[in-house]
C-alpha atoms as a PDB file:
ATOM      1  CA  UNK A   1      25.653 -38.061 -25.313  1.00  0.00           C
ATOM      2  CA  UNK A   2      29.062 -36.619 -23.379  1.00  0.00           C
ATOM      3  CA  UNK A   3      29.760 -39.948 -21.006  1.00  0.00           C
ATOM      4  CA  UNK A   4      32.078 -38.772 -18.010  1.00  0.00           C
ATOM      5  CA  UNK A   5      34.396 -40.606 -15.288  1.00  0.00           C
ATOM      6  CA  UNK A   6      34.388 -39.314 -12.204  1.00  0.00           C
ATOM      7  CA  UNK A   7      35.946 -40.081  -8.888  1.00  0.00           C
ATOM      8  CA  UNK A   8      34.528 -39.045  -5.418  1.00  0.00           C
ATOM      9  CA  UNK A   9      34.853 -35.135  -4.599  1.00  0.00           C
ATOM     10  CA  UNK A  10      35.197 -34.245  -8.521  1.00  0.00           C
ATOM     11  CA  UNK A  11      33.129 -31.830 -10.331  1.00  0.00           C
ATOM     12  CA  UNK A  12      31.387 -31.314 -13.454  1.00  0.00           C
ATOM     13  CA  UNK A  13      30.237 -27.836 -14.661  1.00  0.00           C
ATOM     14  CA  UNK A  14      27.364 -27.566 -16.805  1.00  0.00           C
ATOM     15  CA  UNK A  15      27.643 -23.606 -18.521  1.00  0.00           C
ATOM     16  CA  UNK A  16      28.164 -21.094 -15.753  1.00  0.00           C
ATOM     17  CA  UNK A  17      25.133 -22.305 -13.510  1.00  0.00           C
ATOM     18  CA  UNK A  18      25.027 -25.801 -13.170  1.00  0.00           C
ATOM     19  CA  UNK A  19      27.858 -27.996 -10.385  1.00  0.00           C
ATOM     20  CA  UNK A  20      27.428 -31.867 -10.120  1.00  0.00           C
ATOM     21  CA  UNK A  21      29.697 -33.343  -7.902  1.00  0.00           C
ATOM     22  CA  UNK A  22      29.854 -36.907  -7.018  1.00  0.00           C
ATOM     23  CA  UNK A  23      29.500 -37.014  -3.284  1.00  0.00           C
ATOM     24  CA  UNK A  24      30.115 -40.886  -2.585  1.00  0.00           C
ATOM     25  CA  UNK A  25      30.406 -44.164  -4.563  1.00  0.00           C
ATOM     26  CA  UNK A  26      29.470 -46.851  -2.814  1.00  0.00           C
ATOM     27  CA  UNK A  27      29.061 -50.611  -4.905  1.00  0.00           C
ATOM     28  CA  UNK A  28      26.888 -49.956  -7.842  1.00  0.00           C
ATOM     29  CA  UNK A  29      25.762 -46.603  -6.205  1.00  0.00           C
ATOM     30  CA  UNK A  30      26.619 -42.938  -7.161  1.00  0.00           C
ATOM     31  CA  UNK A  31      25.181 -40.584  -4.740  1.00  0.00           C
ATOM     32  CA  UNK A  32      25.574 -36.705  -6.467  1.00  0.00           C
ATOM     33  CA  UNK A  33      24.848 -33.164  -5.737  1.00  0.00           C
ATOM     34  CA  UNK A  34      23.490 -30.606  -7.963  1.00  0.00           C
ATOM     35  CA  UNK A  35      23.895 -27.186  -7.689  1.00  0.00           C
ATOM     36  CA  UNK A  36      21.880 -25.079 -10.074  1.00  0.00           C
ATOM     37  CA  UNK A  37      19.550 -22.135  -9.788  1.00  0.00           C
ATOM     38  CA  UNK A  38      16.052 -22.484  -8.085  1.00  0.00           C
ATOM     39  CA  UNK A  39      14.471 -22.199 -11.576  1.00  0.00           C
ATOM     40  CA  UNK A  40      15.954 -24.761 -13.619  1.00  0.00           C
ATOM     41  CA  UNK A  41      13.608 -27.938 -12.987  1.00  0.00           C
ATOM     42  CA  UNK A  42      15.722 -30.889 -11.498  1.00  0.00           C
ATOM     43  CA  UNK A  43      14.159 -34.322 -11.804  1.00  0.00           C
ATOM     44  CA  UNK A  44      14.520 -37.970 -11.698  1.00  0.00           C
ATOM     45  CA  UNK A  45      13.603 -39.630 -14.824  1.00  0.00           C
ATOM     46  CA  UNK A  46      11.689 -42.055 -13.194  1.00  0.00           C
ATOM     47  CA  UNK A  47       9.241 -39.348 -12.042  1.00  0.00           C
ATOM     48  CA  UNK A  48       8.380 -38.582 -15.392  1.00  0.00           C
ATOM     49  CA  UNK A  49       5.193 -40.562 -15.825  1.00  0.00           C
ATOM     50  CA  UNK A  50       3.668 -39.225 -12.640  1.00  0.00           C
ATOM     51  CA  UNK A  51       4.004 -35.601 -14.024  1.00  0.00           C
ATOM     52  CA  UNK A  52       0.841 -34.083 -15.315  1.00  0.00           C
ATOM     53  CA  UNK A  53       0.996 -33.462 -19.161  1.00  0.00           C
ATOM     54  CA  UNK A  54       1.492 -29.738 -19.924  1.00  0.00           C
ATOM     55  CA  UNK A  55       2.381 -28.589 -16.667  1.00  0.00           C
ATOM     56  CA  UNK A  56       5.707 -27.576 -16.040  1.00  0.00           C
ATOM     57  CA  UNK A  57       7.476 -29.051 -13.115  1.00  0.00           C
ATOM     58  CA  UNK A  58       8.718 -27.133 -10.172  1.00  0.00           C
ATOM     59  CA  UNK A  59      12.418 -26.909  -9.329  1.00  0.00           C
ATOM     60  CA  UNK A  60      12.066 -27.333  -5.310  1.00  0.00           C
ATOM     61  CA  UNK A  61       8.740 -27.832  -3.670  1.00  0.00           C
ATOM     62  CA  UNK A  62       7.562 -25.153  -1.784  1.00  0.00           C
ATOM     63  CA  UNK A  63       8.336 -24.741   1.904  1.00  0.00           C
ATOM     64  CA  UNK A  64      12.015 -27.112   2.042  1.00  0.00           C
ATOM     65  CA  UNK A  65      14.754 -25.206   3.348  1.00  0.00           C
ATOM     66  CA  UNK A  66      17.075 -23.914   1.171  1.00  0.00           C
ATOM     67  CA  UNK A  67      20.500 -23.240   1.918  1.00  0.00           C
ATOM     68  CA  UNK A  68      21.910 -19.332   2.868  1.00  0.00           C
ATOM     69  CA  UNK A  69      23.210 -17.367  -0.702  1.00  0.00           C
ATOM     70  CA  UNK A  70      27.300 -18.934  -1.188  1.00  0.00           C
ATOM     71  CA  UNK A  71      26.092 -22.331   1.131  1.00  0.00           C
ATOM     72  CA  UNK A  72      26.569 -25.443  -0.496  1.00  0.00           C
ATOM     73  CA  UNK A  73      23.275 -28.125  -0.313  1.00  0.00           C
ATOM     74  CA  UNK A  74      24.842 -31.575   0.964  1.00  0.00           C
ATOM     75  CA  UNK A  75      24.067 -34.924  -0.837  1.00  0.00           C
ATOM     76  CA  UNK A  76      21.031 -35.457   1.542  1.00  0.00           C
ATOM     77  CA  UNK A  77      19.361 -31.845   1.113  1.00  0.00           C
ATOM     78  CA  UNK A  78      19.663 -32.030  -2.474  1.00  0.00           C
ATOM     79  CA  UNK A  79      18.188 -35.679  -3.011  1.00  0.00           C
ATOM     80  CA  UNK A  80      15.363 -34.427  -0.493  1.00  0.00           C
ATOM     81  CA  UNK A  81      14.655 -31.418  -2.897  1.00  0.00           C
ATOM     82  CA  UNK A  82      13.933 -33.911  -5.350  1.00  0.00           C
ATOM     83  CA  UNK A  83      11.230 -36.095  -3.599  1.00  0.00           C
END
């Protein structure tokens, strides 16, 4: 495992697809933003259990808006994709 420090506004890139950037720190809180294409599954591990065995998750659910091609997803868009 690569462990990272990171200060609000920087970047990590993960090959040539993948941004996270840390988009606030607040107390024992690290809000990020992920930037990756529509078909690489993004999820929290704590979801995990509730996923059906054998069934490949879905990167965004269906019918969320998804920002305009070179547009950015804030913090709060890309936490939403994820519930």
């Amino acid at each position: 495992m690569l462990v990272l420090s990171r200060r609000k506004s920087e970047q990590i890139r993960i090959g040539d697809e993948i941004l996270i950037k840390v988009i606030d720190v607040k107390g024992g809180t690290v809000r990020i933003g992920i930037d990756a294409p529509p078909e690489i599954p993004i999820i929290r591990s704590e979801l995990l259990p509730e996923m059906v065995p054998g069934r490949a998750p879905t990167a965004r659910p269906t019918g969320e808006a998804q920002p305009a091609a070179g547009e950015t997803p804030t913090a709060d868009a890309a936490v939403s994709q994820q519930n």
